[in-house]
N, C-alpha and C. Protein backbone atom coordinates (compact mmCIF):
# COMPACT_ATOMS: atom_id res chain seq x y z
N UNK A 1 189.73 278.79 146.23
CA UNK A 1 188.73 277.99 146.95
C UNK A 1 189.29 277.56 148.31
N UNK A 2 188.68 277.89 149.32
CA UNK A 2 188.82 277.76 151.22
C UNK A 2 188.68 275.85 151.03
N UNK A 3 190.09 275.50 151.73
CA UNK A 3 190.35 274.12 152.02
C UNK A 3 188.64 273.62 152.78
N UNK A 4 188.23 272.17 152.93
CA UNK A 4 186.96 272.10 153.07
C UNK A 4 187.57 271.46 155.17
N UNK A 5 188.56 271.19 155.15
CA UNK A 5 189.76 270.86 156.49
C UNK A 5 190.76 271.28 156.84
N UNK A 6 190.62 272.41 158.04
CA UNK A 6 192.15 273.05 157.97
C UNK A 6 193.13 272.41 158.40
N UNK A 7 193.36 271.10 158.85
CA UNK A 7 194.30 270.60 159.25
C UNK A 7 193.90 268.60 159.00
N UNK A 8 194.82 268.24 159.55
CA UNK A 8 194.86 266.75 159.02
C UNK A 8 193.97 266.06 160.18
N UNK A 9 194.07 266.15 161.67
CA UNK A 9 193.26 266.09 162.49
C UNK A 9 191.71 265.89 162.09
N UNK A 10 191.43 267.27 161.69
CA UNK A 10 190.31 267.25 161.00
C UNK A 10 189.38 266.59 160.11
N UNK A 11 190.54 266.34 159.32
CA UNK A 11 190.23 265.64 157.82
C UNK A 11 190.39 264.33 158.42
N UNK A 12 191.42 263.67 159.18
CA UNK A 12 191.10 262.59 159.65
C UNK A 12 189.83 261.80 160.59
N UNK A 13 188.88 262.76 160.70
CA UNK A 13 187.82 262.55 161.93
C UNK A 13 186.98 262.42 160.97
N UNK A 14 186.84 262.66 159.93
CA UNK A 14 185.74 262.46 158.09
C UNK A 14 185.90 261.75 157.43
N UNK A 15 187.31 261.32 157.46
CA UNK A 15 188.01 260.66 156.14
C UNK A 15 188.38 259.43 156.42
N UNK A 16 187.93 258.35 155.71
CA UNK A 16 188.49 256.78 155.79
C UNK A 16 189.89 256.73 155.30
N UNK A 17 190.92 256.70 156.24
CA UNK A 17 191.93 255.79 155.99
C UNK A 17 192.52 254.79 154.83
N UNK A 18 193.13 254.89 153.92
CA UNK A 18 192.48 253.38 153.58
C UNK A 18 191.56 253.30 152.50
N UNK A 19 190.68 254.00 152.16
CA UNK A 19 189.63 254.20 151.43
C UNK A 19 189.47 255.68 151.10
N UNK A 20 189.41 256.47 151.31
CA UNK A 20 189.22 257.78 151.08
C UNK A 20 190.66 258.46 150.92
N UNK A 21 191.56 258.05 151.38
CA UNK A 21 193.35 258.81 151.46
C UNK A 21 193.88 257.63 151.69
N UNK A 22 195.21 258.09 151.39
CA UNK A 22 196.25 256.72 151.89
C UNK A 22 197.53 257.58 151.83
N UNK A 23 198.28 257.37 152.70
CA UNK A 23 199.66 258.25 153.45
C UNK A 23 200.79 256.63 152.62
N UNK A 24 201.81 257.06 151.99
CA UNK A 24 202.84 256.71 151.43
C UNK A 24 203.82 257.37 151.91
N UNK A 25 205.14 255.96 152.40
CA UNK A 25 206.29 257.25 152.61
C UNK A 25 207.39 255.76 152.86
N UNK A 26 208.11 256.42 152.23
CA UNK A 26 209.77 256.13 152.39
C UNK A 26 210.72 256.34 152.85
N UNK A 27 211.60 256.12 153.20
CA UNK A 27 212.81 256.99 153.59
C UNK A 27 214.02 255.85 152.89
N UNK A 28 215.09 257.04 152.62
CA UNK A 28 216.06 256.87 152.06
C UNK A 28 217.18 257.24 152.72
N UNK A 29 217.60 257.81 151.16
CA UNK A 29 219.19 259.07 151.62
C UNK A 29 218.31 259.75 152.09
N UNK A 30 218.99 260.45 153.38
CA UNK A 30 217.87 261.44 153.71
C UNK A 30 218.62 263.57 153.12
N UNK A 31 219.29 263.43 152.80
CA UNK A 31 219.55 264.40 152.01
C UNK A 31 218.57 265.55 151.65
N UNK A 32 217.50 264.64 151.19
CA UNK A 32 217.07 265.51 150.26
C UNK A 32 215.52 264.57 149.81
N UNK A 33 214.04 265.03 150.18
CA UNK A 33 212.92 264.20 150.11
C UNK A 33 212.01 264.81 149.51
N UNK A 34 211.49 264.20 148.48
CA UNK A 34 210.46 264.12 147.07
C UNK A 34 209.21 263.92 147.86
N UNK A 35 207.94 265.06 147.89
CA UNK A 35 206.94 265.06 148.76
C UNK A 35 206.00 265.79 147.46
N UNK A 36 204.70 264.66 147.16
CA UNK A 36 203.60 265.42 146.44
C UNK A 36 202.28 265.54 147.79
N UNK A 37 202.26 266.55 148.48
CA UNK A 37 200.96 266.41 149.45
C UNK A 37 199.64 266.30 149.13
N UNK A 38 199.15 266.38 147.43
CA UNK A 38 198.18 266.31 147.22
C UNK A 38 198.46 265.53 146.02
N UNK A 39 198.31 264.42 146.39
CA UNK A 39 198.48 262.98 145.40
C UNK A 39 197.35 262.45 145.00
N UNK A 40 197.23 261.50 144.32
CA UNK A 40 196.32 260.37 143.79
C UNK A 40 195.68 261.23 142.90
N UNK A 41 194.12 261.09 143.41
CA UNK A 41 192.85 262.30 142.93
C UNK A 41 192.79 263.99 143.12
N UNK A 42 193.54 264.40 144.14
CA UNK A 42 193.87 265.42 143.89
C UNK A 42 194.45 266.53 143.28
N UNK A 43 195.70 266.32 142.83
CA UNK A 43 196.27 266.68 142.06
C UNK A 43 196.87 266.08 141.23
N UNK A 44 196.13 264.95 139.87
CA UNK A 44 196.65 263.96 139.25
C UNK A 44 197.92 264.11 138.94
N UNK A 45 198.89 263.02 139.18
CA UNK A 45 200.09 262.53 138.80
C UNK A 45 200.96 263.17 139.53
N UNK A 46 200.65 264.55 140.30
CA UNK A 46 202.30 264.52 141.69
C UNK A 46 202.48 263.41 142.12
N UNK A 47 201.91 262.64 142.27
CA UNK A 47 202.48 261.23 143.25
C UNK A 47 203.33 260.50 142.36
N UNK A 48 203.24 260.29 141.22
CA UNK A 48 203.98 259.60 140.09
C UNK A 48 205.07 260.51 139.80
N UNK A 49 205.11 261.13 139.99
CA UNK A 49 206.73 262.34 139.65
C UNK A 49 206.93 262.41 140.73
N UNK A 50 206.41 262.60 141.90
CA UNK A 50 207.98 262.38 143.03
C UNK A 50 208.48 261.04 143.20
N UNK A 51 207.34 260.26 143.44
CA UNK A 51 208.02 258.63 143.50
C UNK A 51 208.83 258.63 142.25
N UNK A 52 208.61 258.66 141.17
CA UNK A 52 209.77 258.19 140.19
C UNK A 52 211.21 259.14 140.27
N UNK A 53 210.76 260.24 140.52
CA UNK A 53 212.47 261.15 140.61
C UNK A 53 212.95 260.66 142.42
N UNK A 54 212.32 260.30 143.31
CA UNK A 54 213.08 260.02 144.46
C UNK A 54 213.44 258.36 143.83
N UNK A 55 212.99 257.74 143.06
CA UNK A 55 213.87 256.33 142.92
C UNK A 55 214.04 255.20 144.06
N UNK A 56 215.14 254.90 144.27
CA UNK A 56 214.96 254.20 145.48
C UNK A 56 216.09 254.67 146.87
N UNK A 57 216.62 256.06 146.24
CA UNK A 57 217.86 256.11 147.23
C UNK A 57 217.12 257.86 147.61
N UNK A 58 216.45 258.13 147.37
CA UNK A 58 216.01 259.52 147.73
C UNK A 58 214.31 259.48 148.80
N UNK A 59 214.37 259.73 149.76
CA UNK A 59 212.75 259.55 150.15
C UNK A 59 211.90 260.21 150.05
N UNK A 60 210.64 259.50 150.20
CA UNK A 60 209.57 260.08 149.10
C UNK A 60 208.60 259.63 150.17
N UNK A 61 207.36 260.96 149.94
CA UNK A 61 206.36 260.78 150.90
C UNK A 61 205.35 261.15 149.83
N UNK A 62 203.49 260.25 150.10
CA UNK A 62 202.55 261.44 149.00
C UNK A 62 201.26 261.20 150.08
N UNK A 63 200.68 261.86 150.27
CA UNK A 63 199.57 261.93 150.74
C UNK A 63 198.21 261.83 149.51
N UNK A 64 197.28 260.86 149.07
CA UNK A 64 197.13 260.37 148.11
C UNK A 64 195.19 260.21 148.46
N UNK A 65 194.63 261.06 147.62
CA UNK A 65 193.03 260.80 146.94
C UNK A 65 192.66 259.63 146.40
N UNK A 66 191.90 258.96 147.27
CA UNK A 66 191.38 258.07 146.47
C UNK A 66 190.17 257.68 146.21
N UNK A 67 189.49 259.01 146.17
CA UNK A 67 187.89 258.86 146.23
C UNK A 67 187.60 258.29 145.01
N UNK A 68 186.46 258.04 144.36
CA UNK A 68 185.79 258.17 143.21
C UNK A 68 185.87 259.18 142.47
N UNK A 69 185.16 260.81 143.09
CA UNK A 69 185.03 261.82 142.98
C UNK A 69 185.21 262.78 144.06
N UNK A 70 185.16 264.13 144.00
CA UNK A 70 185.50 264.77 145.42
C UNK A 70 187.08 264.80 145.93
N UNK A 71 187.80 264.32 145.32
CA UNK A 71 188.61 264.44 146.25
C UNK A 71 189.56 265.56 145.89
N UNK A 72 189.58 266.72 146.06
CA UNK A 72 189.59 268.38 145.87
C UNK A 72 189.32 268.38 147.78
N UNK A 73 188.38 267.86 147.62
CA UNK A 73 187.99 267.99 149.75
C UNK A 73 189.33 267.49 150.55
N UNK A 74 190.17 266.86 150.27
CA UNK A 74 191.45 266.47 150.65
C UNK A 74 192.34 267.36 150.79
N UNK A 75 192.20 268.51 150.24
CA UNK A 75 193.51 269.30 149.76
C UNK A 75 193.45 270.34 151.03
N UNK A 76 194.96 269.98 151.76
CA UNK A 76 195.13 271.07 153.06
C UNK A 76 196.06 271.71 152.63
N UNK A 77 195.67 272.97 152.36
CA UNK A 77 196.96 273.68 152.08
C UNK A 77 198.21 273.87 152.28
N UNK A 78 199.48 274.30 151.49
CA UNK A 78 200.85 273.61 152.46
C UNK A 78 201.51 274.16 153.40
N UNK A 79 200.86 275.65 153.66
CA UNK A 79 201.42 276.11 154.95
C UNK A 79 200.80 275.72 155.88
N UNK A 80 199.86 274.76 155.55
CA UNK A 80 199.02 274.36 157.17
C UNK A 80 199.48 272.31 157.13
N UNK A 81 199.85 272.35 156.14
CA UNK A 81 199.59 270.43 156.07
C UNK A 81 200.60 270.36 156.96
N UNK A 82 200.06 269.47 158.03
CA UNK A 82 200.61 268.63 159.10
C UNK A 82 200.49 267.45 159.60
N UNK A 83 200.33 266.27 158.24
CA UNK A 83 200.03 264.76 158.35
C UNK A 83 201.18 264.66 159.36
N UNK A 84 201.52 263.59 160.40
CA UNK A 84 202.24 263.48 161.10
C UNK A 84 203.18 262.37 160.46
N UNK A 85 203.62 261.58 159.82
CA UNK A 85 204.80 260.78 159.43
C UNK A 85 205.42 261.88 157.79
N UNK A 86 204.41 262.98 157.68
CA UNK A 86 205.16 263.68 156.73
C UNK A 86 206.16 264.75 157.65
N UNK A 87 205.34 265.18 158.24
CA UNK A 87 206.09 266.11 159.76
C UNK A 87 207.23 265.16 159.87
N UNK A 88 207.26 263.77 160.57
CA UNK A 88 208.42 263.25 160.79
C UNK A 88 209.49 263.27 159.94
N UNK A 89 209.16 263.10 158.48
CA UNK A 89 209.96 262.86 157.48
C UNK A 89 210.72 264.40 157.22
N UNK A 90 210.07 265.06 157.68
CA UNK A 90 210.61 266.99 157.47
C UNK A 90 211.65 266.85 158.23
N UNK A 91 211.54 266.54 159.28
CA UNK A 91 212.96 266.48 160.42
C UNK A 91 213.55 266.09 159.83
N UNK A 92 213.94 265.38 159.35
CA UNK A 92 215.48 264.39 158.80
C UNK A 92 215.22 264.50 157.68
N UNK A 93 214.91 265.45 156.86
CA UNK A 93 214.97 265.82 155.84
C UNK A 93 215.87 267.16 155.19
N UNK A 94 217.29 267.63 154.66
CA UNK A 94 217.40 268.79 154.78
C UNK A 94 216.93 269.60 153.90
N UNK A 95 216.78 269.14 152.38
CA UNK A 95 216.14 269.59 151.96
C UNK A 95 214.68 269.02 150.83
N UNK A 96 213.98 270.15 150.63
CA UNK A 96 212.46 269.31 150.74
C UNK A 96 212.45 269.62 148.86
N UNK A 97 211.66 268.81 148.30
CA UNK A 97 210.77 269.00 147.00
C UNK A 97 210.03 268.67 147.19
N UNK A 98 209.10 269.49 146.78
CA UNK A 98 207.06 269.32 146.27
C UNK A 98 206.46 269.84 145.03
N UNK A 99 205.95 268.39 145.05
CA UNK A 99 205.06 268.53 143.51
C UNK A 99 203.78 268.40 143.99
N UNK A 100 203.39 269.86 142.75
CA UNK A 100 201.92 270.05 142.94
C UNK A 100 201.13 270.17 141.78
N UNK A 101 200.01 269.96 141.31
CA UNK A 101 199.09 270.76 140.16
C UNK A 101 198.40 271.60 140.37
N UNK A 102 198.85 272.68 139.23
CA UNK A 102 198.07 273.84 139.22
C UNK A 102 196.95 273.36 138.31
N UNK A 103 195.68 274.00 138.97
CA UNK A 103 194.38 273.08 137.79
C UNK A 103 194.16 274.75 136.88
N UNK A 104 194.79 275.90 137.01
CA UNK A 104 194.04 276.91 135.84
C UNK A 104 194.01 275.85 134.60
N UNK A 105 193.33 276.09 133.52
CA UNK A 105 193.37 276.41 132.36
C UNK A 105 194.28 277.60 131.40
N UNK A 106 194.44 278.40 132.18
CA UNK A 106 194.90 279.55 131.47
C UNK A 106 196.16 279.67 131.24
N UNK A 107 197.06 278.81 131.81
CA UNK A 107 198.36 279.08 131.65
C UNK A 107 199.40 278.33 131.24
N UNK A 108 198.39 277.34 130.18
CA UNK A 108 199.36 276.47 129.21
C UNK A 108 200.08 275.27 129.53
N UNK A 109 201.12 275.26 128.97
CA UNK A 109 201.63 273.72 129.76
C UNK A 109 203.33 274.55 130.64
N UNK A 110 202.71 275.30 131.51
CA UNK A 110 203.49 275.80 132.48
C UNK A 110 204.11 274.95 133.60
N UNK A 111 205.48 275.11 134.16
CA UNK A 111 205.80 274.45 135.53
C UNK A 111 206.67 275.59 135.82
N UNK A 112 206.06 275.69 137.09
CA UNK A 112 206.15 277.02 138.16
C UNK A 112 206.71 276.71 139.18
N UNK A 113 208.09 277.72 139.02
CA UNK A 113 209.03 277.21 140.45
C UNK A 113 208.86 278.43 141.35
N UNK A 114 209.10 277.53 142.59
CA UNK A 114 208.81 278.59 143.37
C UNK A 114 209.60 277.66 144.26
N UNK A 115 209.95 278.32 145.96
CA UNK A 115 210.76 277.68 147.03
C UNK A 115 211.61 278.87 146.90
N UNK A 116 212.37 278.58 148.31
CA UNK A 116 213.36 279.90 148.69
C UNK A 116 214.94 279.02 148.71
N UNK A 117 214.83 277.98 148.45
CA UNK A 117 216.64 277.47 147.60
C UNK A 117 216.78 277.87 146.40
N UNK A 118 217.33 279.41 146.07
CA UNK A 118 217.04 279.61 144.52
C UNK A 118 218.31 278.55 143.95
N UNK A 119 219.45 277.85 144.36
CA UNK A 119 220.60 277.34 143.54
C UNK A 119 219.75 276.06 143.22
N UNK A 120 219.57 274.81 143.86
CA UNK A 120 218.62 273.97 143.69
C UNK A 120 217.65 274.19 142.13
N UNK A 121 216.77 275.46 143.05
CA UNK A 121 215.46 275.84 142.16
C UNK A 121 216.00 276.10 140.50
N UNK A 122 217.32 276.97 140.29
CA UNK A 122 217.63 277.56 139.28
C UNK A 122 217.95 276.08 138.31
N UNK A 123 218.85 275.39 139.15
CA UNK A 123 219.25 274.13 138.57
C UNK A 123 218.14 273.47 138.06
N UNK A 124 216.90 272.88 138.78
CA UNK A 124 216.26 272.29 138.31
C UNK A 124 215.35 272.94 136.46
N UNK A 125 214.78 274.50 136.94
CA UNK A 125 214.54 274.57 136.16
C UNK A 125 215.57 275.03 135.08
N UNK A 126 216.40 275.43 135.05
CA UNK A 126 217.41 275.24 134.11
C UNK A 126 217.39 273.74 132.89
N UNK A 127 217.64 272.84 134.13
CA UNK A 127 217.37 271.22 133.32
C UNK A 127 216.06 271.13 132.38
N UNK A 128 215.36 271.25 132.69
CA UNK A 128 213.79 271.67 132.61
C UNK A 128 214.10 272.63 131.29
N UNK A 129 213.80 273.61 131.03
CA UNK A 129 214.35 274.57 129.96
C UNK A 129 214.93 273.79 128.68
N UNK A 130 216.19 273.18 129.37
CA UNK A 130 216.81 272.47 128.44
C UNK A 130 216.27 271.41 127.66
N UNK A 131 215.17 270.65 128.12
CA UNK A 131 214.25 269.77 127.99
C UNK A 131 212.88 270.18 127.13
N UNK A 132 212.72 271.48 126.50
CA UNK A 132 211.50 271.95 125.68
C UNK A 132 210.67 272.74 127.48
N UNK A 133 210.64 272.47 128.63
CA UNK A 133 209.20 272.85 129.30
C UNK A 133 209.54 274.36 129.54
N UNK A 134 208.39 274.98 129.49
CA UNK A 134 208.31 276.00 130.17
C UNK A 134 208.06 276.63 131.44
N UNK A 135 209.21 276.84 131.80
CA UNK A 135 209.00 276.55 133.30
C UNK A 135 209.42 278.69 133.96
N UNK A 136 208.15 278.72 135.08
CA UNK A 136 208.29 279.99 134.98
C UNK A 136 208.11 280.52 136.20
N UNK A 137 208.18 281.32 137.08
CA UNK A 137 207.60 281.96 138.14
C UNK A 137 205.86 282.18 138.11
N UNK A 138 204.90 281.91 138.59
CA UNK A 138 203.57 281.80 139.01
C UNK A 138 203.47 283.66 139.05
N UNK A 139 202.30 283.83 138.49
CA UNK A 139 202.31 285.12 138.99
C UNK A 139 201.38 285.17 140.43
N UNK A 140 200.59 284.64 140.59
CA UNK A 140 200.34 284.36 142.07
C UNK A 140 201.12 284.23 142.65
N UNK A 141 201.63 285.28 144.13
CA UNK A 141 202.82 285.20 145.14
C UNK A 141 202.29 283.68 146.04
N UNK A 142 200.77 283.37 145.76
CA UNK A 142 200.45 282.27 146.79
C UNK A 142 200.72 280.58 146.03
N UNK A 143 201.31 280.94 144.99
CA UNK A 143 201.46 279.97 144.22
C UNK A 143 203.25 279.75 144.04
N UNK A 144 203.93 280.84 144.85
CA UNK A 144 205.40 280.59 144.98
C UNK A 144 206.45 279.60 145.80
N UNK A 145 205.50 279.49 146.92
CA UNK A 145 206.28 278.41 148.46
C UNK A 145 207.19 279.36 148.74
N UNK A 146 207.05 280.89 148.79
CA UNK A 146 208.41 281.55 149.25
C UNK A 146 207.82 281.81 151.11
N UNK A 147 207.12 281.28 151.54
CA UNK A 147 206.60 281.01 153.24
C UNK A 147 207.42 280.21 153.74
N UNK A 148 207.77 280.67 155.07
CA UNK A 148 208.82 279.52 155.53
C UNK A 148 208.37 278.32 156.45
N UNK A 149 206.65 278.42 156.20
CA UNK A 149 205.90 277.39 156.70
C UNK A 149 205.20 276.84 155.55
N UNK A 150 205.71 276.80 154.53
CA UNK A 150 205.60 276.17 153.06
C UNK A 150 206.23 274.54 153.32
N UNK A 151 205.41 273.95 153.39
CA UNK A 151 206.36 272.15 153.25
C UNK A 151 207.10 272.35 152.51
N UNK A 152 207.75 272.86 151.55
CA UNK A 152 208.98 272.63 151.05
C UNK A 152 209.91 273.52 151.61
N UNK A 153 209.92 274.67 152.24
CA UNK A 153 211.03 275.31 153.38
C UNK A 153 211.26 274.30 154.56
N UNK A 154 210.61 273.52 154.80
CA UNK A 154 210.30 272.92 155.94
C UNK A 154 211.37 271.45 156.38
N UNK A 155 212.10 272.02 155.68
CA UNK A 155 213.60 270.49 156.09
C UNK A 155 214.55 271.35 156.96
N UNK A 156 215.57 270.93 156.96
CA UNK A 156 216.57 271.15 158.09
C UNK A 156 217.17 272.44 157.76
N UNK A 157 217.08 272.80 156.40
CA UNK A 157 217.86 274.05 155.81
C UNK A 157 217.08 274.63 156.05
N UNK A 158 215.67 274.81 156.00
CA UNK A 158 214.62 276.05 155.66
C UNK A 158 214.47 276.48 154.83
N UNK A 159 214.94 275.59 153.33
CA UNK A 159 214.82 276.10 152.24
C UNK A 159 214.66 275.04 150.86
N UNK A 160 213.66 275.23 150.29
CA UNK A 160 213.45 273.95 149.36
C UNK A 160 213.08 274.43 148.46
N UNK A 161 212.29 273.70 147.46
CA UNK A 161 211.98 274.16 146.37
C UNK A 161 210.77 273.61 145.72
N UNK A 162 209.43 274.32 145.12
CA UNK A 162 208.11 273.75 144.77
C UNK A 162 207.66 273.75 143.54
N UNK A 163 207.57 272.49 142.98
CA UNK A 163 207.05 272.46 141.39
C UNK A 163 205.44 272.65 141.44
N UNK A 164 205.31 273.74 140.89
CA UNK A 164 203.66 273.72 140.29
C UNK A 164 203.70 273.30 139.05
N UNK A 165 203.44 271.77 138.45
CA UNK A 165 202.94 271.68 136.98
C UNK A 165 201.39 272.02 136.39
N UNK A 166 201.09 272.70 135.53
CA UNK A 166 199.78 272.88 135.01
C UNK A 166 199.02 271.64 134.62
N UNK A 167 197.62 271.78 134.75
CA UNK A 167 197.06 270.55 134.21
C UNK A 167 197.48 269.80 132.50
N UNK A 168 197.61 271.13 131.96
CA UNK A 168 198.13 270.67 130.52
C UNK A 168 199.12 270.03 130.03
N UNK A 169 200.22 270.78 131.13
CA UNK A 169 201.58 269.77 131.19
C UNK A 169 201.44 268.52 131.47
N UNK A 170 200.82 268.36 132.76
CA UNK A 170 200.28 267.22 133.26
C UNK A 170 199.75 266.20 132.47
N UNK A 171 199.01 266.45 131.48
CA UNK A 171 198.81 265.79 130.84
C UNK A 171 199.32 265.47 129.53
N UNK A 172 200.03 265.68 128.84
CA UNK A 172 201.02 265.19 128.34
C UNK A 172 202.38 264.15 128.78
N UNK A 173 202.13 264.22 129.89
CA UNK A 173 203.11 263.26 131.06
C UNK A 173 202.64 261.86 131.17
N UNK A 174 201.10 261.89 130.35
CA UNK A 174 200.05 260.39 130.97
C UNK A 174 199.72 260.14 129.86
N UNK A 175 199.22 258.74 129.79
CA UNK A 175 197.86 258.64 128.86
C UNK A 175 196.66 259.43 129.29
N UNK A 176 196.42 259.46 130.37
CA UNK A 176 195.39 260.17 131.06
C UNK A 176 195.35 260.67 132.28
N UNK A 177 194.75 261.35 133.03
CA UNK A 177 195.13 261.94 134.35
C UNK A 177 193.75 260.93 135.31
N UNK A 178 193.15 260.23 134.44
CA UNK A 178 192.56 259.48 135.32
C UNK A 178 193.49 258.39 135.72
N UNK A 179 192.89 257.49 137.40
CA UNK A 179 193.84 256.35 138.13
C UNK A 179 194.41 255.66 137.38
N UNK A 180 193.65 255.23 135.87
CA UNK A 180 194.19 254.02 135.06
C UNK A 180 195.50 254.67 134.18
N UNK A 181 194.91 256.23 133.56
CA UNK A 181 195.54 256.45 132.66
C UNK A 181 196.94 256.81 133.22
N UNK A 182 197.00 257.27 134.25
CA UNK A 182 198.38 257.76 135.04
C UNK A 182 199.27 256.56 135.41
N UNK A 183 198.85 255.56 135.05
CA UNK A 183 199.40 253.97 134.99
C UNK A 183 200.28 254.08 133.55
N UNK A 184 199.98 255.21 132.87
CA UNK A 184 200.83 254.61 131.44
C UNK A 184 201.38 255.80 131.55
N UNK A 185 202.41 256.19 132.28
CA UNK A 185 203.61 257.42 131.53
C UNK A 185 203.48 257.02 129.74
N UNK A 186 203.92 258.49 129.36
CA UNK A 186 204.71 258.60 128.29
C UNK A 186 206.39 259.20 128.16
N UNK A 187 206.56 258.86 127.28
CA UNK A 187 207.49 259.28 127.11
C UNK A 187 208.29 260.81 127.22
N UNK A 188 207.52 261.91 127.80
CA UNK A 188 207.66 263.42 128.47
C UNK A 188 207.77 262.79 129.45
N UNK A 189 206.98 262.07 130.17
CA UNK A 189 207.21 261.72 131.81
C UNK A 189 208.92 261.66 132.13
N UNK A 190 209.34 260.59 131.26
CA UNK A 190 210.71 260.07 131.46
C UNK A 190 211.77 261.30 131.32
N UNK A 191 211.65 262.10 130.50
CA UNK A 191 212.15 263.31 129.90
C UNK A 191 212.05 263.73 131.46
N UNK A 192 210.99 264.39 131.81
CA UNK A 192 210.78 265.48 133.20
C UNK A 192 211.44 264.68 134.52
N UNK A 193 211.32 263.50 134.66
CA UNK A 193 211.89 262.87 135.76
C UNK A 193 213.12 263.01 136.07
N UNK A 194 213.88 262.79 134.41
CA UNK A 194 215.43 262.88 135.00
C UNK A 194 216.11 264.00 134.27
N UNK A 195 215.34 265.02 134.07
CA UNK A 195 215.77 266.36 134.13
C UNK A 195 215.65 266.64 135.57
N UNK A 196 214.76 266.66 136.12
CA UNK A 196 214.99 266.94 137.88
C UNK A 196 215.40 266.06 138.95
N UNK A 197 215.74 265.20 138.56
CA UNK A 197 216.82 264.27 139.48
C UNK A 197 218.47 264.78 138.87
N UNK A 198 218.55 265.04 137.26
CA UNK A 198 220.06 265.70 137.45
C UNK A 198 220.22 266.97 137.74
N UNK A 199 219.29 267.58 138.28
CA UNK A 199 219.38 268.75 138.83
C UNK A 199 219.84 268.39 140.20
N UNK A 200 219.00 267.58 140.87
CA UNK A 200 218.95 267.31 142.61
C UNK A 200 220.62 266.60 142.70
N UNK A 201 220.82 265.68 141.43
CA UNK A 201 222.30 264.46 141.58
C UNK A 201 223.32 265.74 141.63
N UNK A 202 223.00 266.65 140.47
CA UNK A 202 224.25 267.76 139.86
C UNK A 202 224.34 268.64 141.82
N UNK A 203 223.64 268.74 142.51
CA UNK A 203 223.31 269.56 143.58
C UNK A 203 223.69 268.87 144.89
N UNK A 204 223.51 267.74 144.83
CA UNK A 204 224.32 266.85 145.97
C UNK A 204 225.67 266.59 145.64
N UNK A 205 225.90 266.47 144.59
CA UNK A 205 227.61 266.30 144.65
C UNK A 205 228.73 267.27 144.71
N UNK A 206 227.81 268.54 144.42
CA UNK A 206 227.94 269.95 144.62
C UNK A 206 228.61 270.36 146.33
N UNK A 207 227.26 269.91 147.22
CA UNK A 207 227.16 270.19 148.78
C UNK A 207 228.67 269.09 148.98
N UNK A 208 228.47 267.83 149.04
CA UNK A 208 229.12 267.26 149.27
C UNK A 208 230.94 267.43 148.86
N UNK A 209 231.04 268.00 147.55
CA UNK A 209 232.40 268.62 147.59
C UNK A 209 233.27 269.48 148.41
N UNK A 210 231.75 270.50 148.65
CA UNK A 210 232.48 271.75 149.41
C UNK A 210 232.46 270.95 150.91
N UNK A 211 231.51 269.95 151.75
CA UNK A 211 232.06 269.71 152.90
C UNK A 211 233.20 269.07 152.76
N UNK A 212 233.62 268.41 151.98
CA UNK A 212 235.04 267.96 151.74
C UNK A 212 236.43 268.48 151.85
């Protein structure tokens, strides 16, 4: 389905501020930044899995739905998304994570890595694996982030890494994937969070040895 705004410009000249979207962002360590671009209503619960795996020392950006309904009309694709304090946050960022939902039906309670840092990528889903999920390559090449105008190539390395979780997974992560229900993690949530933060911890102390 053709984005309904090819760019943020756009979507900003339609879209209430405030009421219709709301831009979240942090900065931290800048190392390494936890980015869901299609948050809130869009892609229920990316915004709740990057904020909880960036914590308080990792930064975290979500670009966030908050319609009633509709908000699918939000979604700029990520070789084109160019909110501008997420742009900022890319600069001083070296390397990027993005969480996204895949809405098929068809493909179970899948999480699909994709990004062109395969050591990162392998690590995470490795952790992941270890944890019961099934985590797999997308057979859609447009569902990989292997573009180097993919927001998650898009930090200082040029190389990051992109979680597609399925709706099914997704939901097992919540009470519900509605606003309220995504208020109550379960207990998978906690599981998935810090399987991919000891991937990202196991991976910074990694970099940081060898500059040593």
């Amino acid at each position: 389905m053709a984005d309904t705004y090819r760019n943020f410009a756009a979507l900003a000249r339609q879209e209430r501020s405030g009421i219709d979207y709301d831009v979240l962002v942090r900065r931290a360590r800048l190392e390494i930044a936890l980015v869901a671009p299609h948050g809130g209503g869009i892609e229920p619960g990316t915004s709740e899995l990057a904020d909880a795996i960036a914590a308080s020392d990792l930064s975290f950006y979500t670009f966030e739905g908050l319609k009633p309904s509709g908000n699918t009309d939000l979604h700029i694709t990520s070789t084109r998304f160019d909110e501008p304090l997420c742009l900022t946050l890319l600069t001083s960022s070296s390397v990027v994570v993005t969480l996204h939902g895949e809405h098929s039906t068809e493909d179970g309670e899948g999480v699909f890595l994709g990004g062109l840092d395969a050591d990162l990528g392998t690590e995470i889903g490795d952790g992941l694996r270890r944890q019961g999920f099934d985590v797999r390559k997308h057979t859609s090449r447009n569902l990989q982030g292997l573009e180097p105008n993919n927001l998650c190539n898009r930090g200082t390395t040029g190389a990051g890494v992109q979680l597609e979780l399925s709706r099914a997974v997704r939901k097992t992560l919540f009470e519900s994937l509605t606003r309220t229900g995504r208020q109550h993690p379960t207990a998978r949530f906690g599981v998935f969070v810090a399987a991919v933060r000891r991937a990202i911890d196991s991976t910074l102390r990694s970099v940081r040895g060898r500059v040593r």
